[in-house]
N, C-alpha and C. Protein backbone atom coordinates (compact mmCIF):
# COMPACT_ATOMS: atom_id res chain seq x y z
N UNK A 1 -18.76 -48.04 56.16
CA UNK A 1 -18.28 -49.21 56.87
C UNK A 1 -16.77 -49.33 56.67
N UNK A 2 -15.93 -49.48 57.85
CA UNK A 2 -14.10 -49.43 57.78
C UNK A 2 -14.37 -51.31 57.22
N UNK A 3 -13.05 -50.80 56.64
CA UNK A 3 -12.66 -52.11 56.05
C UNK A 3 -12.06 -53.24 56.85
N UNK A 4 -12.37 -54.42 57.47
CA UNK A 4 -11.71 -54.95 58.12
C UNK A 4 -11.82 -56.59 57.37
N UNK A 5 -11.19 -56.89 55.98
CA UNK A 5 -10.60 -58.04 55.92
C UNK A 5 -12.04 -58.71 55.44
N UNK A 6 -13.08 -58.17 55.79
CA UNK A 6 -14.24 -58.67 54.88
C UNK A 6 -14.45 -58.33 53.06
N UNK A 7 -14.79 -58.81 52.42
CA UNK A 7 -15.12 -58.52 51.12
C UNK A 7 -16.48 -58.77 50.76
N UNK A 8 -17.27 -56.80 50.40
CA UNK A 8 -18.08 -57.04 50.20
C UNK A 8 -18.60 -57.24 48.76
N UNK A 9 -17.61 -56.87 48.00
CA UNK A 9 -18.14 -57.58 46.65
C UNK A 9 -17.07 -58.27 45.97
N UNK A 10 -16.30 -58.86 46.73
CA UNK A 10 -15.22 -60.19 46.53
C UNK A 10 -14.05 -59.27 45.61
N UNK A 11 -13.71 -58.39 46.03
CA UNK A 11 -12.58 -57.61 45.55
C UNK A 11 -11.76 -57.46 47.01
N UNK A 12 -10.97 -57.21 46.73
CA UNK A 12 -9.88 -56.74 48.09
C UNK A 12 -10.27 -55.79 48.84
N UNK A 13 -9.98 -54.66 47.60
CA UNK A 13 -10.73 -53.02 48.47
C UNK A 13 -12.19 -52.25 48.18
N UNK A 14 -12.58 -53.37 47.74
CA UNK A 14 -14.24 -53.02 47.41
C UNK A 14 -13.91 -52.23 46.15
N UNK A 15 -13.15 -52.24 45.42
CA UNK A 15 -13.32 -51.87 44.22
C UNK A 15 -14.39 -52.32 43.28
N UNK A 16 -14.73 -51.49 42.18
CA UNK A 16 -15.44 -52.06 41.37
C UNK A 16 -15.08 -51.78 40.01
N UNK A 17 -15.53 -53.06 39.39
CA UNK A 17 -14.30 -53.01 37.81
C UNK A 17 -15.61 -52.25 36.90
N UNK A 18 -15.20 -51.65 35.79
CA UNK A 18 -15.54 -50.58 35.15
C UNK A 18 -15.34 -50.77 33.60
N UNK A 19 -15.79 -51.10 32.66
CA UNK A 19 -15.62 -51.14 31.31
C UNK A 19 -15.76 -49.81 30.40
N UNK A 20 -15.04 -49.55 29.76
CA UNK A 20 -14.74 -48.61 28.91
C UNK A 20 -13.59 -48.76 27.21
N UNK A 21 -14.88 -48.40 26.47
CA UNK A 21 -13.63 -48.82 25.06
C UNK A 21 -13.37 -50.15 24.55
N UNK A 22 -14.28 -50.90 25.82
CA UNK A 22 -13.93 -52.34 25.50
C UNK A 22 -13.08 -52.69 26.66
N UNK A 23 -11.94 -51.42 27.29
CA UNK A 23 -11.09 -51.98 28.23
C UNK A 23 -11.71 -52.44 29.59
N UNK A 24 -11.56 -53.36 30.28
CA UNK A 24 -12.42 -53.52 31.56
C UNK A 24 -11.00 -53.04 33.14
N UNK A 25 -11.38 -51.86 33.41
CA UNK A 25 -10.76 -51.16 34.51
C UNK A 25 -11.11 -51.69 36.15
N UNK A 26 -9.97 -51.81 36.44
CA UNK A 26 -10.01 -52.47 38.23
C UNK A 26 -10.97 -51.62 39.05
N UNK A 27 -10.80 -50.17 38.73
CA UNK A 27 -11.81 -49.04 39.61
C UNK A 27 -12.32 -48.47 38.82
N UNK A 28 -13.46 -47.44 39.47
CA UNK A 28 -14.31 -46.37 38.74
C UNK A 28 -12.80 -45.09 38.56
N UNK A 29 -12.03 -44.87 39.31
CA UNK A 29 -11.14 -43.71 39.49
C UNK A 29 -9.96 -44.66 38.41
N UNK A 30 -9.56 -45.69 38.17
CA UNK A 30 -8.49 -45.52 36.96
C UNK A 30 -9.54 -45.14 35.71
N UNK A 31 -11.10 -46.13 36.07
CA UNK A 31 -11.27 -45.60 34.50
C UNK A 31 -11.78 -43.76 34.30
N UNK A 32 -11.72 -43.11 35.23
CA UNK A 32 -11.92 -42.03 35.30
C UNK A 32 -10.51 -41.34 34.74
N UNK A 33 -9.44 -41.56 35.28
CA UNK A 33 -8.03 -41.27 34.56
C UNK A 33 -8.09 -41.45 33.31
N UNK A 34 -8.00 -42.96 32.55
CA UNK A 34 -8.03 -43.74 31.32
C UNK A 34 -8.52 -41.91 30.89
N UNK A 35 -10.01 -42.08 30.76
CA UNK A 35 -10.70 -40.90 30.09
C UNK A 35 -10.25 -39.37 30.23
N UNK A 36 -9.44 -38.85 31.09
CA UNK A 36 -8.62 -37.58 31.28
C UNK A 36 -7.65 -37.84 30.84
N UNK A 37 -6.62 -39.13 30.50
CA UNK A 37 -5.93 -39.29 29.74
C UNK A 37 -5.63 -39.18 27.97
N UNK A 38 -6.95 -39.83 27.47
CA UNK A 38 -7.59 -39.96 26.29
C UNK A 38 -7.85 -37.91 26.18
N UNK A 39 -8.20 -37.44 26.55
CA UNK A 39 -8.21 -36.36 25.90
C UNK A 39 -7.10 -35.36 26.28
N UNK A 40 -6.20 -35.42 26.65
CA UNK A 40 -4.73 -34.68 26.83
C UNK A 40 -4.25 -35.80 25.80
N UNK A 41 -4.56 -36.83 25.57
CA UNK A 41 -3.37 -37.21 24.09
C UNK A 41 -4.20 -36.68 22.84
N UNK A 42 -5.71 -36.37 22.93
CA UNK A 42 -6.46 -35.65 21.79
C UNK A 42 -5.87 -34.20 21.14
N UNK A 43 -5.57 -34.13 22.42
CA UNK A 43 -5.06 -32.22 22.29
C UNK A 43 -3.60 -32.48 22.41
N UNK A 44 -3.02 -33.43 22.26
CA UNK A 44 -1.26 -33.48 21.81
C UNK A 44 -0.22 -32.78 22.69
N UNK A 45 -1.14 -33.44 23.87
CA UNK A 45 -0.55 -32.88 25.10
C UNK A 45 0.86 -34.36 25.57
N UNK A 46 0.25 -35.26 25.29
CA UNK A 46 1.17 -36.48 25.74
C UNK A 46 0.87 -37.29 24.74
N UNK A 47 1.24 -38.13 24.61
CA UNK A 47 1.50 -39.50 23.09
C UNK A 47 2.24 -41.20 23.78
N UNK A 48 1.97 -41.69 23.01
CA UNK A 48 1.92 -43.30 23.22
C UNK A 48 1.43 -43.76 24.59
N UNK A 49 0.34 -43.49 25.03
CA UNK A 49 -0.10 -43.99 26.03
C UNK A 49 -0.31 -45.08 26.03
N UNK A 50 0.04 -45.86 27.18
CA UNK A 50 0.16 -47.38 27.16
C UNK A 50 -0.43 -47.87 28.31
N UNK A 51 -1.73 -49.00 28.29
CA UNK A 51 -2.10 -49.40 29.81
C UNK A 51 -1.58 -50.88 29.73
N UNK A 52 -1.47 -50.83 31.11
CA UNK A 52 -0.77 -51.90 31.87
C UNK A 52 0.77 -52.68 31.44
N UNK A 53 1.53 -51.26 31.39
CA UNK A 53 3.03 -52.04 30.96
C UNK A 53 3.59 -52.29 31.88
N UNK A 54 4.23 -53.47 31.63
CA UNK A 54 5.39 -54.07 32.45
C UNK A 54 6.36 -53.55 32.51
N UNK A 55 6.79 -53.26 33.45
CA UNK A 55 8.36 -52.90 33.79
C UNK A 55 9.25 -54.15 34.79
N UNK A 56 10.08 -54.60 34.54
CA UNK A 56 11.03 -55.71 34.99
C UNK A 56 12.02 -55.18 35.79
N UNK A 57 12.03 -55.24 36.96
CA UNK A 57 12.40 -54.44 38.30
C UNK A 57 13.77 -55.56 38.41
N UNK A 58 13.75 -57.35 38.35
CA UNK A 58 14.79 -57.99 39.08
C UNK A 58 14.41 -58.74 37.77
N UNK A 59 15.32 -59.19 37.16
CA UNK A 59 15.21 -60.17 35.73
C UNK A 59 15.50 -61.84 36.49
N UNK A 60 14.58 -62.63 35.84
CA UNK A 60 14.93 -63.91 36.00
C UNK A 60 16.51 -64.57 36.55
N UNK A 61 16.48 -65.11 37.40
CA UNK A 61 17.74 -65.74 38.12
C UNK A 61 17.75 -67.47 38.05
N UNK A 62 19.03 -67.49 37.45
CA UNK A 62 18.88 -69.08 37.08
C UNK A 62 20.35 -69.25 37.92
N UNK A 63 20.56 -70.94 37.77
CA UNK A 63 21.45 -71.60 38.14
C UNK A 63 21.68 -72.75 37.60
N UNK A 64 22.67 -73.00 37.34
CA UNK A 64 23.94 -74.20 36.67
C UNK A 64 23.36 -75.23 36.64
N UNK A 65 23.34 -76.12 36.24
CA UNK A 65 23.64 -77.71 37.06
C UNK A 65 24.41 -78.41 36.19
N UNK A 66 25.47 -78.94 36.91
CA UNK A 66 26.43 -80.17 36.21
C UNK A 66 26.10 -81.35 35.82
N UNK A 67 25.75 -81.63 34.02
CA UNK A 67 25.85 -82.83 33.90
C UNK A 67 26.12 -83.95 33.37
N UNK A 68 26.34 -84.87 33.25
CA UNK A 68 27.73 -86.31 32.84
C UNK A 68 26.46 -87.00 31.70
N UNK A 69 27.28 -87.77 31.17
CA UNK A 69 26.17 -88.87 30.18
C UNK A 69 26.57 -89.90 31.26
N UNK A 70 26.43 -91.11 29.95
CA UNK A 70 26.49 -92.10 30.78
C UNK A 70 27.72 -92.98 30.99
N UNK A 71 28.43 -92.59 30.15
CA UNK A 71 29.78 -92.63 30.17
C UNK A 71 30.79 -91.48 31.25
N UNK A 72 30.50 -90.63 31.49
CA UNK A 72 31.10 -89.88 32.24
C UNK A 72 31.61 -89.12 31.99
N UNK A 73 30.91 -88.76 30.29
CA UNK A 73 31.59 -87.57 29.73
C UNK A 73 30.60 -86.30 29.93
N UNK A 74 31.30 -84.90 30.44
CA UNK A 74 30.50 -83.85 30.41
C UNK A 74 29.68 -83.07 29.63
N UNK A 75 28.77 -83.02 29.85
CA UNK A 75 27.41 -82.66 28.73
C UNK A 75 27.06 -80.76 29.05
N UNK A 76 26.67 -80.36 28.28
CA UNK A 76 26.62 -79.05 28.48
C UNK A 76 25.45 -79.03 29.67
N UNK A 77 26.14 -77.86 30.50
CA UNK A 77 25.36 -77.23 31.62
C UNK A 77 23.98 -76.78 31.67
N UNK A 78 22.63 -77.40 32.72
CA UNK A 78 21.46 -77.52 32.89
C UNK A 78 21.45 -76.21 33.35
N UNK A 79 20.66 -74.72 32.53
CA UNK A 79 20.15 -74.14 33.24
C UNK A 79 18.51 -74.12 34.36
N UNK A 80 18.43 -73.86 34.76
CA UNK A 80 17.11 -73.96 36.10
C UNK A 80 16.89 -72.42 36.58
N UNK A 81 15.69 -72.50 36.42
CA UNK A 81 15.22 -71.52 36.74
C UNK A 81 15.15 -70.97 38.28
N UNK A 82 16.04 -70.17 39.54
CA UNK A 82 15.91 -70.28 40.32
C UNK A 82 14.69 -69.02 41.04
N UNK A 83 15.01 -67.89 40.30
CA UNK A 83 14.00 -67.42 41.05
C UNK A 83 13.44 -66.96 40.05
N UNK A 84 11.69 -66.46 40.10
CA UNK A 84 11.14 -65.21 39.08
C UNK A 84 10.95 -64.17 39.21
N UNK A 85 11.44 -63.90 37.81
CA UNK A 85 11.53 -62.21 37.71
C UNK A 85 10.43 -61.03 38.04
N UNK A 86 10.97 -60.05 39.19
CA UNK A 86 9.53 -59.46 39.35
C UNK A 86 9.29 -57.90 38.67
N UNK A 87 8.36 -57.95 38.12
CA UNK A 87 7.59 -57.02 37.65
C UNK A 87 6.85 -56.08 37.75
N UNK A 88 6.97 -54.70 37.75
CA UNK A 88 5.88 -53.50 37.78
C UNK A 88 4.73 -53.67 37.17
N UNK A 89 3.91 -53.67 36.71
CA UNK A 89 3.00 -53.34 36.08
C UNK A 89 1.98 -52.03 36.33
N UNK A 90 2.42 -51.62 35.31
CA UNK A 90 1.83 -49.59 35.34
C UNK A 90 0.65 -49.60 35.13
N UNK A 91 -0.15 -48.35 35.87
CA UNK A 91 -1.73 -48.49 35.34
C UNK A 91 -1.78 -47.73 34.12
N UNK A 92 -0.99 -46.56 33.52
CA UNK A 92 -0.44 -45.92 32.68
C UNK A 92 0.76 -45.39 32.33
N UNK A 93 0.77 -45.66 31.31
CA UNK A 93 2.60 -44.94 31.05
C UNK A 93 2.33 -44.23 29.68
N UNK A 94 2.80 -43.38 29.53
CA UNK A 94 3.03 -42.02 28.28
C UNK A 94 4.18 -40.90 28.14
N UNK A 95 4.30 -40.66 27.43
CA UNK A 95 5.23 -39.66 26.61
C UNK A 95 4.95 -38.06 26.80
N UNK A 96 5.38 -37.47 27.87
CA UNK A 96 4.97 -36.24 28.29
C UNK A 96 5.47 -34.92 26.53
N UNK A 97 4.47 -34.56 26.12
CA UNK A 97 5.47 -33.93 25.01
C UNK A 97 5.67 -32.69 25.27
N UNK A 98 5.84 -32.73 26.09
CA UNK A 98 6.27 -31.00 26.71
C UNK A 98 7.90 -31.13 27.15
N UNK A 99 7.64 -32.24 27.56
CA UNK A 99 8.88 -32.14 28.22
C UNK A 99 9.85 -33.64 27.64
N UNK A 100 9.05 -34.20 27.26
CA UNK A 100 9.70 -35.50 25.97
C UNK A 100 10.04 -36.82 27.42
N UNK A 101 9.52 -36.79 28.48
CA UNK A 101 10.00 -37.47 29.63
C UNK A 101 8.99 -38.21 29.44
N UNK A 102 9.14 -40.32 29.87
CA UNK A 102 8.30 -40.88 30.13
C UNK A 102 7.91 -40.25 31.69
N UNK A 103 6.43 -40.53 31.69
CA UNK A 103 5.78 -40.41 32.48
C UNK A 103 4.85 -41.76 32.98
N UNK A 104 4.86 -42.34 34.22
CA UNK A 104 4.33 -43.69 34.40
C UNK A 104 3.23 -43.62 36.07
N UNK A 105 1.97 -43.89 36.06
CA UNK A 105 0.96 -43.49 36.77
C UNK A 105 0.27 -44.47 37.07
N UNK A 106 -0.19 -44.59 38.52
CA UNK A 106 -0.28 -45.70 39.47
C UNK A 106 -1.91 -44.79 40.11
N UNK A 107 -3.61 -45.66 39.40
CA UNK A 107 -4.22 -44.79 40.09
C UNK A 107 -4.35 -45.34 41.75
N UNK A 108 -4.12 -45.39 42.95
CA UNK A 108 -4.20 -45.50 44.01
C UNK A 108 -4.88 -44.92 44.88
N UNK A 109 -5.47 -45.55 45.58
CA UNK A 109 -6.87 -44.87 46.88
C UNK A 109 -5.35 -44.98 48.01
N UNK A 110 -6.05 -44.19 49.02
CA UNK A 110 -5.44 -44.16 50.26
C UNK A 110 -4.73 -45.55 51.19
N UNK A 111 -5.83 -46.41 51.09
CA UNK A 111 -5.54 -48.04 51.50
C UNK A 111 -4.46 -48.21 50.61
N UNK A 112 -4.38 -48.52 49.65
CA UNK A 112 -3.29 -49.27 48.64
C UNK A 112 -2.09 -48.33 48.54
N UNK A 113 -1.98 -46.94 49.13
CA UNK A 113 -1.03 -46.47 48.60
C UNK A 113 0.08 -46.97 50.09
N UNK A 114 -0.31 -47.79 50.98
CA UNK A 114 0.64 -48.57 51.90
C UNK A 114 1.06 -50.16 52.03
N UNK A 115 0.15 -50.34 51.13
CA UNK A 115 0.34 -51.90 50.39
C UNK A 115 2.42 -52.06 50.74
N UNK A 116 3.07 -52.83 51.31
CA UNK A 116 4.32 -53.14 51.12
C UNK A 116 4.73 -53.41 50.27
N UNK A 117 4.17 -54.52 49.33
CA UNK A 117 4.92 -55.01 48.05
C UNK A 117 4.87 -53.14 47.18
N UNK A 118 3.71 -52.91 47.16
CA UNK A 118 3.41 -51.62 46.44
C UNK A 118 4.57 -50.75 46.50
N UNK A 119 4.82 -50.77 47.88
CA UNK A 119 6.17 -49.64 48.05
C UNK A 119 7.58 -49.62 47.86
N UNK A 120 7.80 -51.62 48.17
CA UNK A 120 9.23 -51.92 47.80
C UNK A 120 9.03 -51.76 45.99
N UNK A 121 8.31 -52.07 45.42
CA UNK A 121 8.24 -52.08 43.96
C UNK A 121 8.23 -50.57 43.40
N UNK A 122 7.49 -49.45 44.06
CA UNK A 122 7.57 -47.93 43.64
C UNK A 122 9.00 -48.15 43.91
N UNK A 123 10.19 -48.16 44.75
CA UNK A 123 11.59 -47.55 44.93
C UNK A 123 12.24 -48.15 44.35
N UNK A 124 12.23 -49.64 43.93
CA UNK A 124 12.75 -50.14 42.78
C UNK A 124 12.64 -49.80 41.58
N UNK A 125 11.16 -49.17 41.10
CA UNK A 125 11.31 -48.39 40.02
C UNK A 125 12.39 -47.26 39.91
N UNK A 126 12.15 -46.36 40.85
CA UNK A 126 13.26 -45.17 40.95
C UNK A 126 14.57 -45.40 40.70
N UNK A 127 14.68 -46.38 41.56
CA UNK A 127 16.21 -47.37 41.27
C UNK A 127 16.79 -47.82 40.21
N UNK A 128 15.75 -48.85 39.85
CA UNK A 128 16.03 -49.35 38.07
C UNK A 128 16.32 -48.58 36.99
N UNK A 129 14.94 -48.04 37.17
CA UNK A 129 14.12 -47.22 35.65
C UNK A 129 14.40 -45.95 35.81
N UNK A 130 14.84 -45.31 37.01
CA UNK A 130 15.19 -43.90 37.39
C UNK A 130 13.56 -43.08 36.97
N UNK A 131 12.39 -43.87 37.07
CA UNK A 131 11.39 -43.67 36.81
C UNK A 131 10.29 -42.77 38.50
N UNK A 132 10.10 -41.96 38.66
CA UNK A 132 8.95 -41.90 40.12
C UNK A 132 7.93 -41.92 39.54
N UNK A 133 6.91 -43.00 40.35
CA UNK A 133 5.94 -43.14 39.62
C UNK A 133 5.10 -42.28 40.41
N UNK A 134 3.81 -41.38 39.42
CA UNK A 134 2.84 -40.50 40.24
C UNK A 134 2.02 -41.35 40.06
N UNK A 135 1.34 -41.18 41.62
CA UNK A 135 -0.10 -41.58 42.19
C UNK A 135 -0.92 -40.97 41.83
N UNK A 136 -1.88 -41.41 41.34
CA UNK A 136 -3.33 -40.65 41.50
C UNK A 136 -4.56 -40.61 41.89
């Protein structure tokens, strides 16, 4: 059945979440990674594997505000929060030891790999972090 905007088990892309280790995984295919991951860091192929790190693409943006007591003397400047900071969040990130390079991995089906936010946020990585993130 093509996907059209229905949800048949109240997920977006009909995913289904997956427990492993205790960790509870968005799909059957990240937690299928998770576990091909776990044994390339067994065999000291890659090291510090990390799920779901943040990466900070645009940092918090604030603004001023001027303000007086009650006398009319100047009081130190009101910061305000104007916009929030947006964030990557990796499905994996690790330490390639072959080559000593972070490595950061996004598992993605076909649908999601055109997601917009998905894509302005992959080139901002590149941008920022000088990071490309692989799909899988």
């Amino acid at each position: 059945m093509a996907y059209r905007g229905w949800r048949r088990n109240g997920t977006k892309y009909n995913a289904h979440k997956v427990t492993i280790d205790g960790i509870t995984f968005d799909s059957k295919h990240e937690a299928e990674r998770y576990c091909q991951l776990k044994l390339l860091q067994r065999a000291g192929q890659i090291s510090n594997l990390e799920l779901q790190k943040e990466f900070v693409l645009i940092p918090n943006q604030y603004r001023y505000e001027k303000r007086y007591g009650k006398n009319g003397k100047r009081l130190k400047d009101k910061q305000i929060l104007a916009e929030r900071k947006i964030v990557y969040v990796a499905d994996f990130s690790y330490i390639d030891n072959e080559t000593g390079d972070r490595v950061v991995e996004d598992a993605k089906s076909e649908i999601t790999r055109i997601n917009k936010d998905y894509v302005i946020k992959r080139k901002l990585m590149l941008y920022v972090h000088g990071i490309a993130i692989q799909e899988v």
